[in-house]
C-alpha atoms as a PDB file:
ATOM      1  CA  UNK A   1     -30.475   1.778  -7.793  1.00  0.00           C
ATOM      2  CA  UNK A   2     -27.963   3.075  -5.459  1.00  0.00           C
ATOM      3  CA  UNK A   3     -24.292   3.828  -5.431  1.00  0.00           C
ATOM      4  CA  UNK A   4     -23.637   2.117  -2.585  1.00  0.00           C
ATOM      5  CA  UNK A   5     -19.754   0.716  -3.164  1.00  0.00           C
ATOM      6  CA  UNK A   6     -18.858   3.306  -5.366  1.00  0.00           C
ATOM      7  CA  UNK A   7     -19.290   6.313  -3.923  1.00  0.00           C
ATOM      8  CA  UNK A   8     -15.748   7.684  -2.616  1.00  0.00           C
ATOM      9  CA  UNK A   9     -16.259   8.852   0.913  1.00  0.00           C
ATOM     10  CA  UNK A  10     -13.852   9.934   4.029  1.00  0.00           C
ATOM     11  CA  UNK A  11     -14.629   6.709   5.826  1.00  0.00           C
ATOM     12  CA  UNK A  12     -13.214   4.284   2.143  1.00  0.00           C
ATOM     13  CA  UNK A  13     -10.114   6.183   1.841  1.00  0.00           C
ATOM     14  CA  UNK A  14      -9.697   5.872   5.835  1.00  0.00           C
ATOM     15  CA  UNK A  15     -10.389   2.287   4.803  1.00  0.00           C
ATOM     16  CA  UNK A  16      -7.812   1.641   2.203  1.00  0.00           C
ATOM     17  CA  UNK A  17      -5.214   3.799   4.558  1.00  0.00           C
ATOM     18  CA  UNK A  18      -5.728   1.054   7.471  1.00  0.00           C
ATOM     19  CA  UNK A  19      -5.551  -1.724   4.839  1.00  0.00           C
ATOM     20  CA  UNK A  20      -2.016  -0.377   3.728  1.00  0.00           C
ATOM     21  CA  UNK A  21      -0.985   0.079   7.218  1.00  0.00           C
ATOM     22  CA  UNK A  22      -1.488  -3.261   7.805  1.00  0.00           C
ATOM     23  CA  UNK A  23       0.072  -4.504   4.879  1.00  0.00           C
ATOM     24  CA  UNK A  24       3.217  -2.653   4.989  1.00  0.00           C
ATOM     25  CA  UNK A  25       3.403  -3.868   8.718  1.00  0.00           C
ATOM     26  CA  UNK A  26       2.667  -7.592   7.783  1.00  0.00           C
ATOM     27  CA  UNK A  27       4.868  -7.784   4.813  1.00  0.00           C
ATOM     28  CA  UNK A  28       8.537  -8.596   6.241  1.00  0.00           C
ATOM     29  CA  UNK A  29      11.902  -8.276   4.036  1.00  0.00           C
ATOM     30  CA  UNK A  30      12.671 -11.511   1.782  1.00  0.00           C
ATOM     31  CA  UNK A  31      15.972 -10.812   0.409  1.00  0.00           C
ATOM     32  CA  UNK A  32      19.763 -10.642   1.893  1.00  0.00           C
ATOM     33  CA  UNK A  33      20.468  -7.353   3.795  1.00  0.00           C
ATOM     34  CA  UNK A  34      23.068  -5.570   2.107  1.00  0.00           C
ATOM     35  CA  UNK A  35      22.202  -7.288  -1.845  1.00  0.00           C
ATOM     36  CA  UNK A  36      21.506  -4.959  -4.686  1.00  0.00           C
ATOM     37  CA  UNK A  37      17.492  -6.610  -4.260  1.00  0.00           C
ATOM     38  CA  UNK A  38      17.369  -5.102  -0.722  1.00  0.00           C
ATOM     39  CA  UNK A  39      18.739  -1.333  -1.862  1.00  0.00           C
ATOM     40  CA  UNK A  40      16.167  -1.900  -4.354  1.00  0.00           C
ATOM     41  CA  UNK A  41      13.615  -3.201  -2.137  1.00  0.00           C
ATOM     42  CA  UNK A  42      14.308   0.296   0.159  1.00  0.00           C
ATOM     43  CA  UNK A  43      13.287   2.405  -2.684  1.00  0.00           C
ATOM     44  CA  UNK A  44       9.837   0.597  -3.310  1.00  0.00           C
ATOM     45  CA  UNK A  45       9.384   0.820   0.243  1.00  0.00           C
ATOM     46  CA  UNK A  46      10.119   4.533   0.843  1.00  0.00           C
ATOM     47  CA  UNK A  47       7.794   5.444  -2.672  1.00  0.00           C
ATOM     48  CA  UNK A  48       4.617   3.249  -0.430  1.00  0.00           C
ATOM     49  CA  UNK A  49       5.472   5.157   2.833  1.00  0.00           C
ATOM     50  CA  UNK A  50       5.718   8.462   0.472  1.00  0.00           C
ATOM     51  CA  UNK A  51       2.079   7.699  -1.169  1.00  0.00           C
ATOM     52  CA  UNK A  52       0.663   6.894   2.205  1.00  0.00           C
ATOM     53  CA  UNK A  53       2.003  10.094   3.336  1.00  0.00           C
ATOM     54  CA  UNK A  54       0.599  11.638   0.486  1.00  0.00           C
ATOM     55  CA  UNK A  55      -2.808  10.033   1.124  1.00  0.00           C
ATOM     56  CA  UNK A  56      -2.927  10.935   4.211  1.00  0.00           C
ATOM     57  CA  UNK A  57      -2.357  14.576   3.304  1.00  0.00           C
ATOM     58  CA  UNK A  58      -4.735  14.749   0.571  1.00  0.00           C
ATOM     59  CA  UNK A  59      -7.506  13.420   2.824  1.00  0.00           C
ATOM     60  CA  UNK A  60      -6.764  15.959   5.402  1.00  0.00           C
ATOM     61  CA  UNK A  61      -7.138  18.892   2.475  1.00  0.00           C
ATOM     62  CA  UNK A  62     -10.524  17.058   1.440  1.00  0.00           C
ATOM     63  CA  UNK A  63      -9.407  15.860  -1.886  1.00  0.00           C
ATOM     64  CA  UNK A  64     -10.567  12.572  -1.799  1.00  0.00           C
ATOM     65  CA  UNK A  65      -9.852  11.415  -4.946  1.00  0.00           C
ATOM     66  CA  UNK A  66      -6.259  12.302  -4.919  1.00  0.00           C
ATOM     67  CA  UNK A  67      -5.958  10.614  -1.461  1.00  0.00           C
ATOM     68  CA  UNK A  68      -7.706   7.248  -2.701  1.00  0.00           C
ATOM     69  CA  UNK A  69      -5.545   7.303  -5.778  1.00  0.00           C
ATOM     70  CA  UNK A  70      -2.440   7.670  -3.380  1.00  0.00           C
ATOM     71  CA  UNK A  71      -2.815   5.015  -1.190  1.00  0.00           C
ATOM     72  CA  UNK A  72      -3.688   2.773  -4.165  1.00  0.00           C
ATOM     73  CA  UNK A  73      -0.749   3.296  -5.656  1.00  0.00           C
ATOM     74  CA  UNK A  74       1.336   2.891  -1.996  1.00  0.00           C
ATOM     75  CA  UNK A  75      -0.917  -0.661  -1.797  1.00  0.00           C
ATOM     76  CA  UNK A  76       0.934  -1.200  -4.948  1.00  0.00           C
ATOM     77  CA  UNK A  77       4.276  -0.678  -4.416  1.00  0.00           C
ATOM     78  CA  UNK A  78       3.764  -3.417  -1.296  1.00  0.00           C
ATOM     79  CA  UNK A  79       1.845  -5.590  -3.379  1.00  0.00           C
ATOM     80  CA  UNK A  80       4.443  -5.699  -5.964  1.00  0.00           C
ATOM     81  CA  UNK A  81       7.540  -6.540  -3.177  1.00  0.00           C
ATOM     82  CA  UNK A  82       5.620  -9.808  -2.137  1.00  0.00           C
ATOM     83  CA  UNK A  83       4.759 -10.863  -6.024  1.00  0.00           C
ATOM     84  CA  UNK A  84       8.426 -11.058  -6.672  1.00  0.00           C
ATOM     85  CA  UNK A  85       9.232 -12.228  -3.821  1.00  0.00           C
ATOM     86  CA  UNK A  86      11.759  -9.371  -2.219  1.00  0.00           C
ATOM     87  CA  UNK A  87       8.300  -9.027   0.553  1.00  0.00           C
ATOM     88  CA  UNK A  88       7.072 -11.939   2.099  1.00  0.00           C
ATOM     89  CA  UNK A  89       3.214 -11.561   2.776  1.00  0.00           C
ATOM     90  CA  UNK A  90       2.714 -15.026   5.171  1.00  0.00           C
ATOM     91  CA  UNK A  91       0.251 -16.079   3.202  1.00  0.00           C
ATOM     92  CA  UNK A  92      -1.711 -13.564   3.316  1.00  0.00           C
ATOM     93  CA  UNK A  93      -4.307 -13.518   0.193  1.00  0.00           C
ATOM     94  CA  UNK A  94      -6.686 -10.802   1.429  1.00  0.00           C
ATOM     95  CA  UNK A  95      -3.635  -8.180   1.921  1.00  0.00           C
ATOM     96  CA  UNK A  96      -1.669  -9.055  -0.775  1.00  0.00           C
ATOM     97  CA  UNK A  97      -1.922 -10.936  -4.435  1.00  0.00           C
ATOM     98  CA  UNK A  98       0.044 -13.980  -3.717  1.00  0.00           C
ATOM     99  CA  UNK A  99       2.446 -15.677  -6.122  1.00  0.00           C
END
C-alpha cells in the first residue's frame, strides 16, 4: 500500500499555493464599489492574501503543515466570496465551489 496522495510534501503545498494564485487572480469583484458588501469583501480578501503570505512563509521555514493549512484556509476565504456571490468565479468549478 502506499501513501501516495497523502503524503504532505514541498511540491503539494507549492501546488495548492499556485491553485490560490490562480484563484484569487480569476475571481473578479461582484458587488458595487463603495457598498458596505465591497468594504466587507476587502477584508476577506486581505485575510486570503494574509494566509497566502503566511503559507508562503511557513514553507520557506520548512513547516509544511502549517503552510498547507494556510493556504487552505486563504483558498477559503476566496471560495467563500464567489459562494455568496460578492466574487464572481466565471464559471469556474475546478477553482471554486460554484453556487
Amino acid at each position: 500500500m502506499t501513501n501516495e496522495g497523502t503524503t504532505l510534501t514541498v511540491e503539494r503545498v507549492e501546488s495548492y499555493l499556485d491553485i490560490t494564485k490562480r484563484a484569487r487572480a480569476k475571481a473578479t469583484q461582484n458587488v458595487v464599489d463603495g457598498s458596505p458588501e465591497a468594504a466587507h469583501l476587502r477584508i476577506m480578501l486581505r485575510m486570503a492574501d494574509d494566509y497566502a503570505s503566511d503559507a508562503r512563509h511557513f514553507l520557506t521555514t520548512g513547516d509544511l503543515v502549517r503552510a498547507f493549512g494556510a493556504i487552505n484556509y486563504a483558498h477559503a476565504w476566496i471560495d467563500a466570496g464567489v459562494k455568496i456571490g460578492w466574487l464572481d468565479g466565471h464559471g469556474d468549478d475546478v477553482l471554486f465551489t460554484l453556487p
